[in-house]
Protein backbone atom coordinates (compact mmCIF):
# COMPACT_ATOMS: atom_id res chain seq x y z
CA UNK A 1 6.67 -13.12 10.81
CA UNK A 2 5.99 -9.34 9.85
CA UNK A 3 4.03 -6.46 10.11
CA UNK A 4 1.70 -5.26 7.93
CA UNK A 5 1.22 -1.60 8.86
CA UNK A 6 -2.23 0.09 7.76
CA UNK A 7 -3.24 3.37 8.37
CA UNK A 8 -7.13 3.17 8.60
CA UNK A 9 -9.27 6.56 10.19
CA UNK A 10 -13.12 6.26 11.14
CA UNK A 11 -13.46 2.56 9.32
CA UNK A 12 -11.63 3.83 6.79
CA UNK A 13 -8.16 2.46 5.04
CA UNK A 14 -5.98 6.02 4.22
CA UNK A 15 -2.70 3.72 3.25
CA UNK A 16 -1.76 0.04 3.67
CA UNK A 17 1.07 -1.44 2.10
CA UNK A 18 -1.00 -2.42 -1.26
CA UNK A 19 -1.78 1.88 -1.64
CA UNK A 20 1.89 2.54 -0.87
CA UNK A 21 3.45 0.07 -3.44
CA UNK A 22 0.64 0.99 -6.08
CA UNK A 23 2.25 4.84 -5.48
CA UNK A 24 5.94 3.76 -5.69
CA UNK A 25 5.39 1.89 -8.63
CA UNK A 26 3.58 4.75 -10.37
CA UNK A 27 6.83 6.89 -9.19
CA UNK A 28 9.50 4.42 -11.08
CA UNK A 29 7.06 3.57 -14.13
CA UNK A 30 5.28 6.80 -14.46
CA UNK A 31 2.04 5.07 -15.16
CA UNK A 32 -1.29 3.83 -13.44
CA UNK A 33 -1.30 1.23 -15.67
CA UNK A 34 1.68 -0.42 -15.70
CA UNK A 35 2.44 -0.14 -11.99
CA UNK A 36 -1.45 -2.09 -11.74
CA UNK A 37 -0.21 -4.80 -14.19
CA UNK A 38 3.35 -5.26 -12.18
CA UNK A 39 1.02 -5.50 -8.77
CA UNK A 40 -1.22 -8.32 -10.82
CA UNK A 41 -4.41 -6.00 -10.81
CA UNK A 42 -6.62 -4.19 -13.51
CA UNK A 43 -6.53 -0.98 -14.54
CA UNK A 44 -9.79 -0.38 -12.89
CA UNK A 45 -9.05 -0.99 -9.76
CA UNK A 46 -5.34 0.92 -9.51
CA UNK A 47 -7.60 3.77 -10.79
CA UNK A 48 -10.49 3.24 -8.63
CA UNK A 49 -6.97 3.07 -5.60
CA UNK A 50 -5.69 6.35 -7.40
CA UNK A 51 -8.91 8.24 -7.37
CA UNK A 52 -9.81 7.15 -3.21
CA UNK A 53 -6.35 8.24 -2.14
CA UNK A 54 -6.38 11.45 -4.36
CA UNK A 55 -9.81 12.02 -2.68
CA UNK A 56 -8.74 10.61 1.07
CA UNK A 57 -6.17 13.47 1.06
CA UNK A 58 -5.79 17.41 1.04
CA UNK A 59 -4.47 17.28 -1.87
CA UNK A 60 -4.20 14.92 -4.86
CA UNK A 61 -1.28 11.98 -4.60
CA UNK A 62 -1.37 11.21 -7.99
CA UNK A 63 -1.63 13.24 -11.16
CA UNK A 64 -2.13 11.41 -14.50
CA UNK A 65 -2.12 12.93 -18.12
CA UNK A 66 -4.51 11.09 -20.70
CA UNK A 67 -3.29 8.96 -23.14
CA UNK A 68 -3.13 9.26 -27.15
CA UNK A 69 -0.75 10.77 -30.11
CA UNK A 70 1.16 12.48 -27.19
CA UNK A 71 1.20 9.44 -24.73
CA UNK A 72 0.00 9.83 -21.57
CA UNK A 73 1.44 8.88 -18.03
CA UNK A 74 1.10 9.27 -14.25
CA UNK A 75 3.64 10.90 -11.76
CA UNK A 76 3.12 11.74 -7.76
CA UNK A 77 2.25 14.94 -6.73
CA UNK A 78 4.74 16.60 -4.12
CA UNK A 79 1.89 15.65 -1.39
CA UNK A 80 1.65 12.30 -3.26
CA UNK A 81 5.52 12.19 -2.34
CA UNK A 82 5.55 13.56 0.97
CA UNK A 83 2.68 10.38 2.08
CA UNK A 84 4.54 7.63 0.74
CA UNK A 85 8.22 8.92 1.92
CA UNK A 86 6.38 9.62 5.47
CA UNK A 87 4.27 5.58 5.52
CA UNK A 88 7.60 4.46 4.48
CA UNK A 89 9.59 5.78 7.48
CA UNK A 90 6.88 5.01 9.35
CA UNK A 91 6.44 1.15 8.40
CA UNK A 92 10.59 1.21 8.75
CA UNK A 93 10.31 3.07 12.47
CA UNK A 94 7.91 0.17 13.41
CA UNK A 95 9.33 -2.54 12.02
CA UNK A 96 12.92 -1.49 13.45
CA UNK A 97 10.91 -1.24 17.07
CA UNK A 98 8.96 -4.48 16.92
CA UNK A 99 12.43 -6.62 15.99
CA UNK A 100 13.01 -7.97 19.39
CA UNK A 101 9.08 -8.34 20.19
CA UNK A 102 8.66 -10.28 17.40
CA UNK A 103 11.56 -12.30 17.62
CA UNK A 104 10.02 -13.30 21.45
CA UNK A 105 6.72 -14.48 19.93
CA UNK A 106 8.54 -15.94 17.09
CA UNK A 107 10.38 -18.35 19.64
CA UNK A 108 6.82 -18.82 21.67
CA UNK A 109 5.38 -20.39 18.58
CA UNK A 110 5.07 -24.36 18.16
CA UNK A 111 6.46 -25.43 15.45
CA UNK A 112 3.20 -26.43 14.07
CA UNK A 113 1.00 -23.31 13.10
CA UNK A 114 -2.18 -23.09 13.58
CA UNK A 115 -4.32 -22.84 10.23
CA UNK A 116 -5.90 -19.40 10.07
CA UNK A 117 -9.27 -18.90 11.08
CA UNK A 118 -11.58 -16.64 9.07
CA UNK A 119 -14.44 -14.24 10.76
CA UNK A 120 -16.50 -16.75 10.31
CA UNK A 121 -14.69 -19.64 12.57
CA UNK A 122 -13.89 -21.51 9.17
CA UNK A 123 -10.60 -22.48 8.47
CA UNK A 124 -8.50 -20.13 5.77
């Protein structure tokens, strides 16, 4: 059992644990690219993550240099930085204050789980 903490404002996902370990693997490989292939997704879509959370805040998170003869790359901004150091300490905060809650429900469950149920009352 864990939580999955998401950051959402007006509809609206700002972070999530799929934005903040697309950023810290753009930190440790310095590219869009690469940290997208290690996550299992295109490089369309880590851009099309890169370019709604450089929007989503007041300034950009990531800044990326195009490619060529003089290689290319991606590296957080000091803002891009500052958000994933502060969802980090905040998904740590929670998780260290919802131990002993979720250690209760844990021991409330049966030992047979029930299969997840979709929107749509169909069985996930």
């Amino acid at each position: 059992m864990k939580l999955r903490i998401r950051i959402v404002e007006e509809g609206a996902l700002i972070i999530g644990p799929g934005r903040a370990e697309l950023l810290a693997l753009i930190r440790s490989t310095g590219s869009i690219a690469a940290a997208g292939r290690q996550m299992g997704m295109s490089y369309k879509r880590a851009w099309v993550l890169v370019e709604s959370m450089n929007k989503g805040f007041s300034a950009p998170l990531v800044e990326a240099a195009k490619g060529g003869s003089g290689g290319g790359g991606a590296k957080l901004t000091l803002m891009g930085l500052e958000v994933l150091s502060a969802y980090q300490e905040l998904e740590q905060d929670c998780h260290t204050a919802a131990a002993a809650p979720l250690e209760r429900l844990l021991r409330a469950l049966s030992k047979q789980l029930p299969q997840a149920v979709s929107p749509a009352g169909k069985s996930a």
